[in-house]
Protein backbone atom coordinates (compact mmCIF):
# COMPACT_ATOMS: atom_id res chain seq x y z
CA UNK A 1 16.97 21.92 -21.59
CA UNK A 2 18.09 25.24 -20.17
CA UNK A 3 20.15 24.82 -17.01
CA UNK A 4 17.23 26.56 -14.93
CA UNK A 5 17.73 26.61 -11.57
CA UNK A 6 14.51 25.53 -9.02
CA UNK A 7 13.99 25.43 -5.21
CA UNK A 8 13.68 22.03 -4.64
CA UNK A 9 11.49 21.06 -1.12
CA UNK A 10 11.66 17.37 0.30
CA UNK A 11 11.07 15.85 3.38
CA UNK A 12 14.10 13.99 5.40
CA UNK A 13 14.16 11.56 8.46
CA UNK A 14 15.96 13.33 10.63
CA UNK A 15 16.60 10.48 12.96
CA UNK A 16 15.48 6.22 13.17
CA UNK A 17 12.88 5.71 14.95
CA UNK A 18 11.68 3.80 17.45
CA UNK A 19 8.20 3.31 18.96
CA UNK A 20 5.09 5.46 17.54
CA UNK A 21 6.71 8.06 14.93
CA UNK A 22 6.07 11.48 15.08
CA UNK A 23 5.77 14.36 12.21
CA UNK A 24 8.90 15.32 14.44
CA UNK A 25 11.05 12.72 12.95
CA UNK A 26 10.94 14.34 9.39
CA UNK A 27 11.11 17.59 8.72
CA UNK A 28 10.69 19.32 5.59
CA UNK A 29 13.63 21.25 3.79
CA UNK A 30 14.26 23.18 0.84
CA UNK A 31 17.54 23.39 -1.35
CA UNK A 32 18.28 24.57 -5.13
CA UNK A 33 18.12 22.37 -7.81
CA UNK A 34 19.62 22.32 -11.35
CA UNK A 35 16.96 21.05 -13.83
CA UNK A 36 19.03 19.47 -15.81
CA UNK A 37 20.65 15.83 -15.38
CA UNK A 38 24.47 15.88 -14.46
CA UNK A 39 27.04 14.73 -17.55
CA UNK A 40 28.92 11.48 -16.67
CA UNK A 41 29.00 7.88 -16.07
CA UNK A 42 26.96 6.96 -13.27
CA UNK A 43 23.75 8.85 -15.00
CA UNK A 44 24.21 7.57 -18.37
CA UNK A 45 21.13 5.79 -18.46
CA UNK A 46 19.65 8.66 -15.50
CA UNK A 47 16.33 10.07 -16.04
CA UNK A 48 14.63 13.65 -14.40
CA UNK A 49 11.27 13.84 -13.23
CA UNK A 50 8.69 16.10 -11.41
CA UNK A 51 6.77 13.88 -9.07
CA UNK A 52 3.11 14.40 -8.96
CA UNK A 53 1.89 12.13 -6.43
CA UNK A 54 2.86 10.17 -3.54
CA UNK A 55 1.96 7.44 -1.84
CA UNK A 56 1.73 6.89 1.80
CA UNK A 57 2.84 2.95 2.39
CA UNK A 58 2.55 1.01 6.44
CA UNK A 59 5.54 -1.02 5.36
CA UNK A 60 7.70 2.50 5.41
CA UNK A 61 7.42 2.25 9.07
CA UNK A 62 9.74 -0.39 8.93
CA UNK A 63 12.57 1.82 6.83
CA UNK A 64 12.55 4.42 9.79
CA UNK A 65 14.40 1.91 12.38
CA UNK A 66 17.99 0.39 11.55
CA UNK A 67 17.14 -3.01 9.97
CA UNK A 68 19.42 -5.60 8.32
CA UNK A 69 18.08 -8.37 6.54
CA UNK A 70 15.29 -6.72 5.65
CA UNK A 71 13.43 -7.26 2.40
CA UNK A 72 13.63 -3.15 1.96
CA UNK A 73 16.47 -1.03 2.79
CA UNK A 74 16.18 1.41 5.99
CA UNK A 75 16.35 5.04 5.37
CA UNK A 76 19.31 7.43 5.94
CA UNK A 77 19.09 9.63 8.23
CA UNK A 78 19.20 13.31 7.14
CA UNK A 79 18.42 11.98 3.51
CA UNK A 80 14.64 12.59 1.62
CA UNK A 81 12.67 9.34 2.28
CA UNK A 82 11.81 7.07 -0.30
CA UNK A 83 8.34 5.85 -1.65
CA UNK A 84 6.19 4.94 -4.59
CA UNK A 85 4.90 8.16 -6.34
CA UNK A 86 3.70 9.06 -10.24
CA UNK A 87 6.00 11.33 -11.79
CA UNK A 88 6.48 13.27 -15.00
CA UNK A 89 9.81 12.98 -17.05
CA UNK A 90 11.43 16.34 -17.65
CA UNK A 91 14.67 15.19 -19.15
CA UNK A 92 16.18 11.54 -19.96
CA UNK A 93 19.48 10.17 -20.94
CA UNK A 94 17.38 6.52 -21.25
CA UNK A 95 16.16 5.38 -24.46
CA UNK A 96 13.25 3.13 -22.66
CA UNK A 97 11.96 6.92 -21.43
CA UNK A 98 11.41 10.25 -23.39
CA UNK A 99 10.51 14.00 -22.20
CA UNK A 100 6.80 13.99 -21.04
CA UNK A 101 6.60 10.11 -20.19
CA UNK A 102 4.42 9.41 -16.72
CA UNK A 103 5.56 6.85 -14.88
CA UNK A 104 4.85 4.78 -11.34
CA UNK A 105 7.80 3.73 -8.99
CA UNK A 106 9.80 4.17 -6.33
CA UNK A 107 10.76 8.38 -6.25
CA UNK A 108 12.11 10.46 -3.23
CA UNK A 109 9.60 12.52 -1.28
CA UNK A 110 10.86 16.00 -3.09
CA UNK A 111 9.72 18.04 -6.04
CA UNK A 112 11.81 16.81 -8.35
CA UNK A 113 13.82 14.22 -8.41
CA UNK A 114 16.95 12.70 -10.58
CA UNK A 115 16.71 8.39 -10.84
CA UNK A 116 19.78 7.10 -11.87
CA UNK A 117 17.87 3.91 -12.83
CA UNK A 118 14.70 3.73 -13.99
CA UNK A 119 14.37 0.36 -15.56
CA UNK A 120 11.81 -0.66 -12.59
CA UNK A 121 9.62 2.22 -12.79
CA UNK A 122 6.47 1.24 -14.87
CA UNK A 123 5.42 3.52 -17.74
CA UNK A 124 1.73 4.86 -17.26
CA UNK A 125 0.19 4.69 -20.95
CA UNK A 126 -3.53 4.62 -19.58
CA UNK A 127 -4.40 8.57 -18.88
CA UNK A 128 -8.37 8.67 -19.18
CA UNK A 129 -8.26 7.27 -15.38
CA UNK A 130 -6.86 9.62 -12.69
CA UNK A 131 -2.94 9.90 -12.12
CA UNK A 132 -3.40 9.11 -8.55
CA UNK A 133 -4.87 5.53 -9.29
CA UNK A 134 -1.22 4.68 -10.13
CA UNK A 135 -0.24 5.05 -6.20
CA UNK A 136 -3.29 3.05 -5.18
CA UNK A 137 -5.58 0.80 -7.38
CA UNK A 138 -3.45 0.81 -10.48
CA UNK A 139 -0.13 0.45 -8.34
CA UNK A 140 1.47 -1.29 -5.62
CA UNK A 141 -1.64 -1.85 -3.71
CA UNK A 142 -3.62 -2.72 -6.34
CA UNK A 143 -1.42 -5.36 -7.52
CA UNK A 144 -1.25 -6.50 -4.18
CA UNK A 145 -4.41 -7.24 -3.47
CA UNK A 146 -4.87 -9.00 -7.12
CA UNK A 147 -1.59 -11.56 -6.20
CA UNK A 148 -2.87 -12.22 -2.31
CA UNK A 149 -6.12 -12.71 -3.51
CA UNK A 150 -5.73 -14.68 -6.21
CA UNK A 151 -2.45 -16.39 -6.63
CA UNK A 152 -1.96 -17.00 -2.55
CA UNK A 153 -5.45 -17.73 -1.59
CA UNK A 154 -6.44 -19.74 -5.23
CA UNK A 155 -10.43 -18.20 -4.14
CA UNK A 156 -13.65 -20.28 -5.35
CA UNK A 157 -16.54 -19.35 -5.92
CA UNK A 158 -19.10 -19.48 -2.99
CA UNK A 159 -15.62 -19.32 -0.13
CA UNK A 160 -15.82 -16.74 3.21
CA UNK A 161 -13.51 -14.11 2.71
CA UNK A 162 -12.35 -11.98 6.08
CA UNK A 163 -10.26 -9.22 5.34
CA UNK A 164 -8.85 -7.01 8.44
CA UNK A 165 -7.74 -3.66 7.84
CA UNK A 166 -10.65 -3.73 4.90
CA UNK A 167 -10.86 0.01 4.58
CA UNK A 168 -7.58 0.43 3.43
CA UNK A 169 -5.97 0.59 0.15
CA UNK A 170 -5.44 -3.13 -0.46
CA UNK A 171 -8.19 -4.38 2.22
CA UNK A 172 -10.91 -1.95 -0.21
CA UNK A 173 -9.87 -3.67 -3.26
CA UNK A 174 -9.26 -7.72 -2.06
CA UNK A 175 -12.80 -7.32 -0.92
CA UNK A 176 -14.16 -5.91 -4.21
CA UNK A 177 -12.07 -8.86 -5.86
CA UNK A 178 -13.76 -11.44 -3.58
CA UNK A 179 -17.22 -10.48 -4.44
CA UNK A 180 -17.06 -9.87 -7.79
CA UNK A 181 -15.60 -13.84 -7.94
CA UNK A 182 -19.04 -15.04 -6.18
CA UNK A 183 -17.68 -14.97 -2.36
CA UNK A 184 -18.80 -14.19 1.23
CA UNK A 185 -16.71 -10.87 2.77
CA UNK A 186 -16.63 -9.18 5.74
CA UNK A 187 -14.04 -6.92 7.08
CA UNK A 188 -12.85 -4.99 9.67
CA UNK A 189 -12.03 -1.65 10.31
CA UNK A 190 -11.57 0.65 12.99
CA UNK A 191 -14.42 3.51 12.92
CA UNK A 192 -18.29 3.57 11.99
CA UNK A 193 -17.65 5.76 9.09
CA UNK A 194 -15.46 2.69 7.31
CA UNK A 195 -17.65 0.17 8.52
CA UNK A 196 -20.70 2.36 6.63
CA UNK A 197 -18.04 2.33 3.62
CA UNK A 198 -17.21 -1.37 3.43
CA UNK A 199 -20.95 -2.52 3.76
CA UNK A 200 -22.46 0.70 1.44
CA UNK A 201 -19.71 1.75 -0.99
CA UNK A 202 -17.15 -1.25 -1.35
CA UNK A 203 -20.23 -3.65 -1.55
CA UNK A 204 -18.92 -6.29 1.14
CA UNK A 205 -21.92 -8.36 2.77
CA UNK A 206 -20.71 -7.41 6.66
CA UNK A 207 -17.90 -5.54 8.30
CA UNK A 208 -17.51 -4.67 12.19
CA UNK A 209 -15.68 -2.13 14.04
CA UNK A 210 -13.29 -4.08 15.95
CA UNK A 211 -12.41 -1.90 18.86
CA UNK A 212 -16.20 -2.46 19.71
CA UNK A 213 -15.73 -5.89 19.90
CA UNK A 214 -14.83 -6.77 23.43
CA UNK A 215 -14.19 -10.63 22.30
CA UNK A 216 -12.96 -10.74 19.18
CA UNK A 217 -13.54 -14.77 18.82
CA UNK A 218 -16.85 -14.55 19.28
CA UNK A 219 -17.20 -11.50 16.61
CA UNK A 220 -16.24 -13.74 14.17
CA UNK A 221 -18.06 -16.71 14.86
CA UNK A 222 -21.06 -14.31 14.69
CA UNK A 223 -20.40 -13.39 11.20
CA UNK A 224 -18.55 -16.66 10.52
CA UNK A 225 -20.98 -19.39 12.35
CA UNK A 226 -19.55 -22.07 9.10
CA UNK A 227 -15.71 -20.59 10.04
CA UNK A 228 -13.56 -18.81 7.47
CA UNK A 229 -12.05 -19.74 4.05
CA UNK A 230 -10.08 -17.70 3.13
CA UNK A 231 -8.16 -14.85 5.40
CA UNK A 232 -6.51 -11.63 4.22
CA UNK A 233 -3.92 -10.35 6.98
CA UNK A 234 -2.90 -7.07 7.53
CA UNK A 235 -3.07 -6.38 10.69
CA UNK A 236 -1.68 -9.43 12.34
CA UNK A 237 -1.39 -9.61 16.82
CA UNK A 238 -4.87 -10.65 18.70
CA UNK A 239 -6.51 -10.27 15.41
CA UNK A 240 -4.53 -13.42 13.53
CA UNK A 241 -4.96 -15.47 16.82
CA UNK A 242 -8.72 -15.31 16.64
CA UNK A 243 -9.08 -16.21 13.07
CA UNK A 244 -6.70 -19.18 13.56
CA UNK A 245 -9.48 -20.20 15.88
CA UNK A 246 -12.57 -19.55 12.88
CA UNK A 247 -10.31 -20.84 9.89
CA UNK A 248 -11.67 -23.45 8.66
CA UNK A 249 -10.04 -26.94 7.31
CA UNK A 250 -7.84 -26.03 4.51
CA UNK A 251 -8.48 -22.41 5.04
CA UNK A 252 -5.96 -20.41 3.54
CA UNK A 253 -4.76 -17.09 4.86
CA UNK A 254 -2.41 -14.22 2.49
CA UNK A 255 -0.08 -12.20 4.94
CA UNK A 256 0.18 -8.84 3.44
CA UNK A 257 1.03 -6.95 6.73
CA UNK A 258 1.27 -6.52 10.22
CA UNK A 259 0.31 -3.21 11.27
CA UNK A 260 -0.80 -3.32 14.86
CA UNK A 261 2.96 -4.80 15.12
CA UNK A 262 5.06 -2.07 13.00
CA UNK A 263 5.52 0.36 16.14
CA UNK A 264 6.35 -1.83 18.99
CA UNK A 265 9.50 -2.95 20.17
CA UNK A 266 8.68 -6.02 21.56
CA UNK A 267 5.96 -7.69 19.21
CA UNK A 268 2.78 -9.57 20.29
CA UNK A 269 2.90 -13.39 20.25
CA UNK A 270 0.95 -15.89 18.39
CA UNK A 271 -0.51 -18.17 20.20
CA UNK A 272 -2.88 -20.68 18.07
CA UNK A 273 -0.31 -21.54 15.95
CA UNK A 274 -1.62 -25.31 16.46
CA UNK A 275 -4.98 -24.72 14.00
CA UNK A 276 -2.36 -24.77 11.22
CA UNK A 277 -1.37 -28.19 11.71
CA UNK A 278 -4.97 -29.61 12.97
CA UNK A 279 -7.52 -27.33 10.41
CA UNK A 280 -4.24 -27.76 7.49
CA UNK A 281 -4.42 -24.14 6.85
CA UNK A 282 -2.00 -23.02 4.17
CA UNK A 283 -0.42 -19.45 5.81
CA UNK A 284 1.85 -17.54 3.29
CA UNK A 285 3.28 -13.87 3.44
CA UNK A 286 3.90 -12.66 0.32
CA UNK A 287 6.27 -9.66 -1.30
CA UNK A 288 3.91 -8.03 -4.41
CA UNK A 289 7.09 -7.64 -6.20
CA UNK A 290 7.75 -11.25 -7.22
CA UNK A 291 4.34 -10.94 -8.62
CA UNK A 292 5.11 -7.62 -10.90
CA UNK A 293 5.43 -9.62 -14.15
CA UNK A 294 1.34 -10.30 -13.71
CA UNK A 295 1.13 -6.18 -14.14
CA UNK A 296 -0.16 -6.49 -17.64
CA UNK A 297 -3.09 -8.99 -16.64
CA UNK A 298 -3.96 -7.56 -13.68
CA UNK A 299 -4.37 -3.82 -15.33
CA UNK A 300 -6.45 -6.31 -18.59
CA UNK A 301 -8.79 -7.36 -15.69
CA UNK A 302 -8.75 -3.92 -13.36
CA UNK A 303 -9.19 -1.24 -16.55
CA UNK A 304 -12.01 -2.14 -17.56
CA UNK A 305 -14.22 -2.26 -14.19
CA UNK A 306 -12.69 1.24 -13.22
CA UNK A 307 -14.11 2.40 -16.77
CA UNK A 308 -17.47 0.57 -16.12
CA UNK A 309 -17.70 1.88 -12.65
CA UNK A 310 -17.58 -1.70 -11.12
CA UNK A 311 -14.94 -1.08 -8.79
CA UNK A 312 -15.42 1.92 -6.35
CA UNK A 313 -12.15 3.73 -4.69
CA UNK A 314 -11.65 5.73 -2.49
CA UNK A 315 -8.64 7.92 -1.65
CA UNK A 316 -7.43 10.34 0.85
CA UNK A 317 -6.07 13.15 0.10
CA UNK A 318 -3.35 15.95 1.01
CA UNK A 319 -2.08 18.59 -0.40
CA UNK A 320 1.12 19.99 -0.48
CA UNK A 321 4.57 18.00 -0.10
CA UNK A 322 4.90 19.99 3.64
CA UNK A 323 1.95 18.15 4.86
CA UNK A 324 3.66 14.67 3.98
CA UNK A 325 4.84 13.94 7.13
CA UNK A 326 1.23 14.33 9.42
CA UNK A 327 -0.24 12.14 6.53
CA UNK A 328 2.17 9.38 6.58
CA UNK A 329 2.06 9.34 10.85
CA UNK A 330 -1.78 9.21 10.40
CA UNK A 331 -1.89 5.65 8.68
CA UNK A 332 -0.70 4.26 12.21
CA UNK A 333 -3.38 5.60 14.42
CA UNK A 334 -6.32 4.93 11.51
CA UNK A 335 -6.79 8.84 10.27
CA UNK A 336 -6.96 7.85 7.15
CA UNK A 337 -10.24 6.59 4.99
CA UNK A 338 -9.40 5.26 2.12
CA UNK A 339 -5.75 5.31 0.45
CA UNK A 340 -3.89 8.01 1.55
CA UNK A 341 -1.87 10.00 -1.10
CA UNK A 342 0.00 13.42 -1.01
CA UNK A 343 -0.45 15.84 -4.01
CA UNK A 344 2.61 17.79 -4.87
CA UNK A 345 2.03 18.30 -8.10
CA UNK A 346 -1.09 18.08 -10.63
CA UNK A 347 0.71 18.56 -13.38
């Protein structure tokens, strides 16, 4: 490949954060770029790629404050943030990858980006669906809601399913899962218009807004009056404490998240701990990437039903790398319907 030289734009945290993060805190900048990989050691096995699409993840939240300890690695300051994305490869000194391969995987929010190791990126051999799938249904989230769904909460047939945060990119999905297995779901979300699209579009039997539930105890005794087998979590505070109350004995409940949590600096206690010990609920959080070797079954079982049109999806989407930032800061307040993605590229 020609050393041709590109403007490059990505968006950088400027500082770590703390409290509810602005578009403020990132700020998008452009620099030249050689499109062609550097010679040497360290990118031996290196790989080039234009990123397509990326996806917009609550658990970055976390990456904007100094962490240690923590399961994912906090962002520099002044560098491009990180994320999942779908990317094509432009050049590759890896023999796993060749010129014109699509991938899914962690990529930097820019243009273009050189990985100097690409061995965890998942090739995309399955084109007939759209690209975008891979930062949603037929990624991360996707595979997330398959391993909390069905190797944490080990479903059966007939169970209640709750599922907060339902309108979401995992919550969307679990549900879907749950019914198509023969179970009872409702979920909760935070405006009429996802309520409409849990109970009309994602097929679940009820969902509620919950920020029109004054009680939230009582909102799900009213759709649970026989309690709750199985819960998904990702929203976690007052939430998790009244579905402690509704579990019922050897309930099980998948901890995917904790969003009402992610932007305060003092987080909300639990306090009906107890019901795990008296109602022997089994509680388990869960990383999806100790569950990446099921990727092959789970895309054998998913495929097909996106092909059928027995799964519906729904995605959010922006355009343009410069509006990354306001569509990231939206998944905190709830802007978002559906999963949210930013288009840089379409092809």
């Amino acid at each position: 490949m020609a050393e041709e030289e590109v403007s490059n734009k990505h968006v950088i945290l400027k500082n770590y954060v703390s409290g509810f993060p602005k578009e403020s805190d990132m700020e998008v900048k452009t620099t030249a770029l050689k499109l062609k990989l550097p010679d040497g050691g360290d990118y031996s096995g290196a790989i080039l790629v234009k990123n397509l699409y990326l996806s917009c993840d609550p658990y970055m939240r976390s990456r904007m404050r100094k962490l240690e300890g923590h399961y994912a690695e906090a962002y520099t300051p002044g560098s491009p943030i990180v994320g999942l994305g779908v990317a094509r490869v432009l050049e590759s000194n890896n023999p796993k990858f060749n010129k014109g391969d699509l991938l899914w995987g962690l990529t930097r929010w820019e243009e273009y980006s050189v990985i100097a190791d690409p061995e965890t990126r998942f090739k995309i051999h399955n084109t007939d669906v759209p690209l975008s799938y891979y930062t949603g249904i037929l990624g991360m989230p996707g595979m997330t809601a398959y391993a909390g769904f069905f190797e944490i909460c080990s479903p059966k047939k007939g169970e209640r399913v709750f599922i907060s945060a339902a309108s979401g990119a995992v919550g969307q999905l679990v549900g879907q899962f749950a019914k198509a297995f023969g179970c009872y779901v409702v979920g909760s979300a935070g405006t009429k218009e996802k309520v409409d699209l849990l109970k009309n579009k994602f097929g679940f039997d009820e969902a509620f807004n919950y920020k029109e539930e004054q009680d939230l105890n009582a909102a799900l005794k009213r759709y649970f009056p026989d309690g709750i087998d199985i819960y998904f979590e990702n929203v976690g505070g007052k939430m998790l404490d009244a579905v402690l109350l509704n579990m019922r004995v050897h309930g099980r409940i998948a901890v995917c998240g904790l969003i009402s949590q992610y932007n305060l600096e003092q987080h909300e206690g639990i306090h009906n701990l107890f019901c795990l010990i008296t109602k022997r609920i089994k509680m388990e959080g869960f990383l999806v990437f100790d569950y990446y070797h099921l990727y092959p079954k789970f895309l054998d079982m998913v495929l097909p039903q996106i092909k059928e049109g027995k799964i519906a999806y729904v995605e959010d989407i922006a355009e343009g790398l410069e509006n990354a930032p306001s569509a990231l800061i939206g998944l905190f307040s709830g802007r978002n319907v559906g999963k949210q993605v930013v288009v840089v590229a379409r092809e």
